[in-house]
Protein backbone atom coordinates (compact mmCIF):
# COMPACT_ATOMS: atom_id res chain seq x y z
CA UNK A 1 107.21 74.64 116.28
CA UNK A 2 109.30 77.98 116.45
CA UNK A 3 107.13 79.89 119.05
CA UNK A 4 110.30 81.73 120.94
CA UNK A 5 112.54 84.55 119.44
CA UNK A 6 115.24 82.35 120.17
CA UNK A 7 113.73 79.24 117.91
CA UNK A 8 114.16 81.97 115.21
CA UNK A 9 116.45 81.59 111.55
CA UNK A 10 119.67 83.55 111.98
CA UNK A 11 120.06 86.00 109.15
CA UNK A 12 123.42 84.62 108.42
CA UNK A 13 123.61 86.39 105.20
CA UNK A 14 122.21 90.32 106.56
CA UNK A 15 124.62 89.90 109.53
CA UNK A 16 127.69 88.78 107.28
CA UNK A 17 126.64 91.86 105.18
CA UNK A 18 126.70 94.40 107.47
CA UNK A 19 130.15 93.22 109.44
CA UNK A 20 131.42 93.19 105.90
CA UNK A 21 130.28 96.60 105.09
CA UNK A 22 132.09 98.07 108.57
CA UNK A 23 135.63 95.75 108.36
CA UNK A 24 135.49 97.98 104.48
CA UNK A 25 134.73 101.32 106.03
CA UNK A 26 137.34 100.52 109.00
CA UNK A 27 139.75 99.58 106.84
CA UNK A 28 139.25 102.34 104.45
CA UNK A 29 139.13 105.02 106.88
CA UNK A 30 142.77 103.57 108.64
CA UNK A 31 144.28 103.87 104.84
CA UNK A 32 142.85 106.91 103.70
CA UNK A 33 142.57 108.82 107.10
CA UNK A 34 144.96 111.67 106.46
CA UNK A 35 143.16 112.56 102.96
CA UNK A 36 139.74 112.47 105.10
CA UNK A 37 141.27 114.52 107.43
CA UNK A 38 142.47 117.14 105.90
CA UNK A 39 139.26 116.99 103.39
CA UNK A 40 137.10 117.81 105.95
CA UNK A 41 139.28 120.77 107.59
CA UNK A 42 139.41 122.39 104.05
CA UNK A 43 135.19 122.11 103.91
CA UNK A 44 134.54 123.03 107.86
CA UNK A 45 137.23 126.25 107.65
CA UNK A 46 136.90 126.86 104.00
CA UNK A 47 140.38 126.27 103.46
CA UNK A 48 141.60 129.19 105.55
CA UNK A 49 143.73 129.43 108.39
CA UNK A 50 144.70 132.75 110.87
CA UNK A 51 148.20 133.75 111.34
CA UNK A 52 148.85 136.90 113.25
CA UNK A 53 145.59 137.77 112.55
CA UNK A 54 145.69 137.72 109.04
CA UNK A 55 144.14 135.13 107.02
CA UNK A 56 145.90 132.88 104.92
CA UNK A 57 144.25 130.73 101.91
CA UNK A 58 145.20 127.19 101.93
CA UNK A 59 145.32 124.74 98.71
CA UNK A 60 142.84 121.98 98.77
CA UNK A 61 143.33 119.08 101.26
CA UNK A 62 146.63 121.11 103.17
CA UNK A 63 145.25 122.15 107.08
CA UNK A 64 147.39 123.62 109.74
CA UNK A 65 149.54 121.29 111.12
CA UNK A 66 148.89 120.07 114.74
CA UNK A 67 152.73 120.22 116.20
CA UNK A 68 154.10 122.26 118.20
CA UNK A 69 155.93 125.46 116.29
CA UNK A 70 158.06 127.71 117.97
CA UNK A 71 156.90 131.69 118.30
CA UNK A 72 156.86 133.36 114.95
CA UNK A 73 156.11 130.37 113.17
CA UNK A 74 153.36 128.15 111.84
CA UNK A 75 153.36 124.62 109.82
CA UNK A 76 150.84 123.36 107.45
CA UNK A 77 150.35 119.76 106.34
CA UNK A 78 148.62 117.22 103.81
CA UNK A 79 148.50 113.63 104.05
CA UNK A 80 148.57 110.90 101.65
CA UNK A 81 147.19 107.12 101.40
CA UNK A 82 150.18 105.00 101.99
CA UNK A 83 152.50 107.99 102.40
CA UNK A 84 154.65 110.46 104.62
CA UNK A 85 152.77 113.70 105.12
CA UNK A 86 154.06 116.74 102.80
CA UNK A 87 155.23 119.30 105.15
CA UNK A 88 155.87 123.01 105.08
CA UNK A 89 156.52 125.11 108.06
CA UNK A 90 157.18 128.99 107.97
CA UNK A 91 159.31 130.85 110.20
CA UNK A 92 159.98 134.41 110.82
CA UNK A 93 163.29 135.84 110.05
CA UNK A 94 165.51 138.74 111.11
CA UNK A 95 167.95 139.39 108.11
CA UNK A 96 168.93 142.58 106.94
CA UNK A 97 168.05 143.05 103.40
CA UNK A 98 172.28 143.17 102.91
CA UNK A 99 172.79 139.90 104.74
CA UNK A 100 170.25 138.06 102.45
CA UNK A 101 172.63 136.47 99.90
CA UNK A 102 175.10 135.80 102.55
CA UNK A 103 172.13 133.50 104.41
CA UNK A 104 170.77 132.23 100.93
CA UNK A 105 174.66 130.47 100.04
CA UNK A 106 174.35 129.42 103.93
CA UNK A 107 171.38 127.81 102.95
CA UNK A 108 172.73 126.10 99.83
CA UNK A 109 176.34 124.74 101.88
CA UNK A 110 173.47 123.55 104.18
CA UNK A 111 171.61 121.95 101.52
CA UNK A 112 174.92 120.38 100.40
CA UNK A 113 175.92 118.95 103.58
CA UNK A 114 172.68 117.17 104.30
CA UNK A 115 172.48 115.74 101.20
CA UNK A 116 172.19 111.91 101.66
CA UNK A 117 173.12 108.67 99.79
CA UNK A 118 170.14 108.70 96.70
CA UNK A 119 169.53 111.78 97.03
CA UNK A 120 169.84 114.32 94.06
CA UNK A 121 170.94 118.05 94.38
CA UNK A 122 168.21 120.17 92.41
CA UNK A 123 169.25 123.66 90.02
CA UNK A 124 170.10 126.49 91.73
CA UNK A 125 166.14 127.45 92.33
CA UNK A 126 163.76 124.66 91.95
CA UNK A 127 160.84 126.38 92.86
CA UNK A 128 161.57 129.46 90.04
CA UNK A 129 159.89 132.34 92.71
CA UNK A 130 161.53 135.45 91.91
CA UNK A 131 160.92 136.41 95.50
CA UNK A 132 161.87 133.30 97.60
CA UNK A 133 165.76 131.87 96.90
CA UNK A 134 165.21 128.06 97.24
CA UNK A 135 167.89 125.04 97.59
CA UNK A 136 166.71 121.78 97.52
CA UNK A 137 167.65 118.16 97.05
CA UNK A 138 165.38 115.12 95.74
CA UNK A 139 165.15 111.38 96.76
CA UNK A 140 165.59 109.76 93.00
CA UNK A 141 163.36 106.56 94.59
CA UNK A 142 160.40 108.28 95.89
CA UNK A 143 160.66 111.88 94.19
CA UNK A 144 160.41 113.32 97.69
CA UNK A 145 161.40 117.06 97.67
CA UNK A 146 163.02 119.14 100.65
CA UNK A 147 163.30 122.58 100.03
CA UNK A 148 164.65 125.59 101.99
CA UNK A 149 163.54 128.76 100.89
CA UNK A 150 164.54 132.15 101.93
CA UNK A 151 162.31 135.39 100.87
CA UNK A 152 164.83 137.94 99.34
CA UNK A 153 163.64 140.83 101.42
CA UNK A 154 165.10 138.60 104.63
CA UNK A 155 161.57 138.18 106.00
CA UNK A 156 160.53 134.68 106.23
CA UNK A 157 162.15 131.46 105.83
CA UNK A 158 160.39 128.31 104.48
CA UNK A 159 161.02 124.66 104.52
CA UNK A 160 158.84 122.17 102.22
CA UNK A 161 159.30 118.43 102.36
CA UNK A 162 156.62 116.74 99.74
CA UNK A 163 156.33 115.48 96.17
CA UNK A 164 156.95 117.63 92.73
CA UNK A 165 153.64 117.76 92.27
CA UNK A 166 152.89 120.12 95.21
CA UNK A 167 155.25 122.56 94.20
CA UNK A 168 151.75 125.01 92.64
CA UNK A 169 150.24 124.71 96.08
CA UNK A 170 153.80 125.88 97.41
CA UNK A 171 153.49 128.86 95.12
CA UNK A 172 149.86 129.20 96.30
CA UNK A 173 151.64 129.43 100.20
CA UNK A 174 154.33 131.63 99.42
CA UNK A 175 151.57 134.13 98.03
CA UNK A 176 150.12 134.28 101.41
CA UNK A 177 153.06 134.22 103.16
CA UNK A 178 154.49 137.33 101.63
CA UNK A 179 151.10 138.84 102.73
CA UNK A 180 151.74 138.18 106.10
CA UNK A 181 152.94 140.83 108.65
CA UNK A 182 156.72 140.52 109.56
CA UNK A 183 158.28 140.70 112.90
CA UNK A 184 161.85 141.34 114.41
CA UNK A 185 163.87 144.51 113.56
CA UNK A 186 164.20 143.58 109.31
CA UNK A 187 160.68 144.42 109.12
């Protein structure tokens, strides 16, 4: 005698299914947001972003980063599962081409001084670029890199926070950024 919609079986099973299927996608797209994120950046912009009206190439899954950067420079970032966010934000500098090496051992007393407890001082240029001078220290636990970089021809200085394993897409950055067009009086 079921003659009402409401006399009908539940589909128990079909419901439990479907809530199922959404607490996975919900709880997916919570871990694995960041990597989504800047996935679908790279395909809607093709990977490129504008600076200055040039246009800079990105490496997969890195997008510009949403803070707020002071004039003359940018940030980009990439996210990871589980993770901090690799960083690495650009800036515009003003040194002379004579005052270079006396910035790049600032740079490396810097380095010294904010190295922390764990943390492991890395050879005089980690990142081997002929055309940036780099000083950086590592976190031994995680494997964490912070860099400071200064281009030898005074004209941009770059910091980069991430894993070992980003330091090609780093190289793939520094291309560009030695593309772009400088500003102050070194240029």
């Amino acid at each position: 005698m079921k003659t009402g919609w409401w006399r009908r079986e539940i589909p128990a099973l079909r419901i439990g299914i479907v809530v199922g299927n959404l607490l996975a996608v919900a709880v997916l797209g919570v871990q694995y947001w960041r990597l989504i994120d800047g996935a679908a950046w790279g395909a809607l912009h093709h990977h490129r972003m504008t600076y200055r009206g040039v246009e800079l190439t990105l490496p997969a899954m890195w997008m510009p980063d949403a803070d707020w950067h002071p004039y003359g420079s940018f940030g980009v970032v990439r996210g990871h599962s589980g993770m901090d966010k690799e960083t690495v934000t650009v800036s515009s500098e003003t040194t002379a081409a004579d005052d270079v090496a006396k910035r790049f051992e600032v740079l490396r007393t810097m380095n010294l001084r904010m190295a922390a407890g764990g943390e492991t001082l890395l050879a005089d240029d980690p990142v081997g670029d002929a055309r940036f001078g780099c000083a950086g220290r590592q976190v031994a636990e995680t494997g964490r890199l912070s860099l400071l970089c200064l281009s030898r021809d005074g004209r941009w200085f770059v910091s980069f926070r991430g894993l070992r394993e980003s330091l090609p897409d780093l190289h793939v950055m520094l291309d560009g950024v030695l593309a772009l067009p400088a500003m102050g009086p070194a240029a």
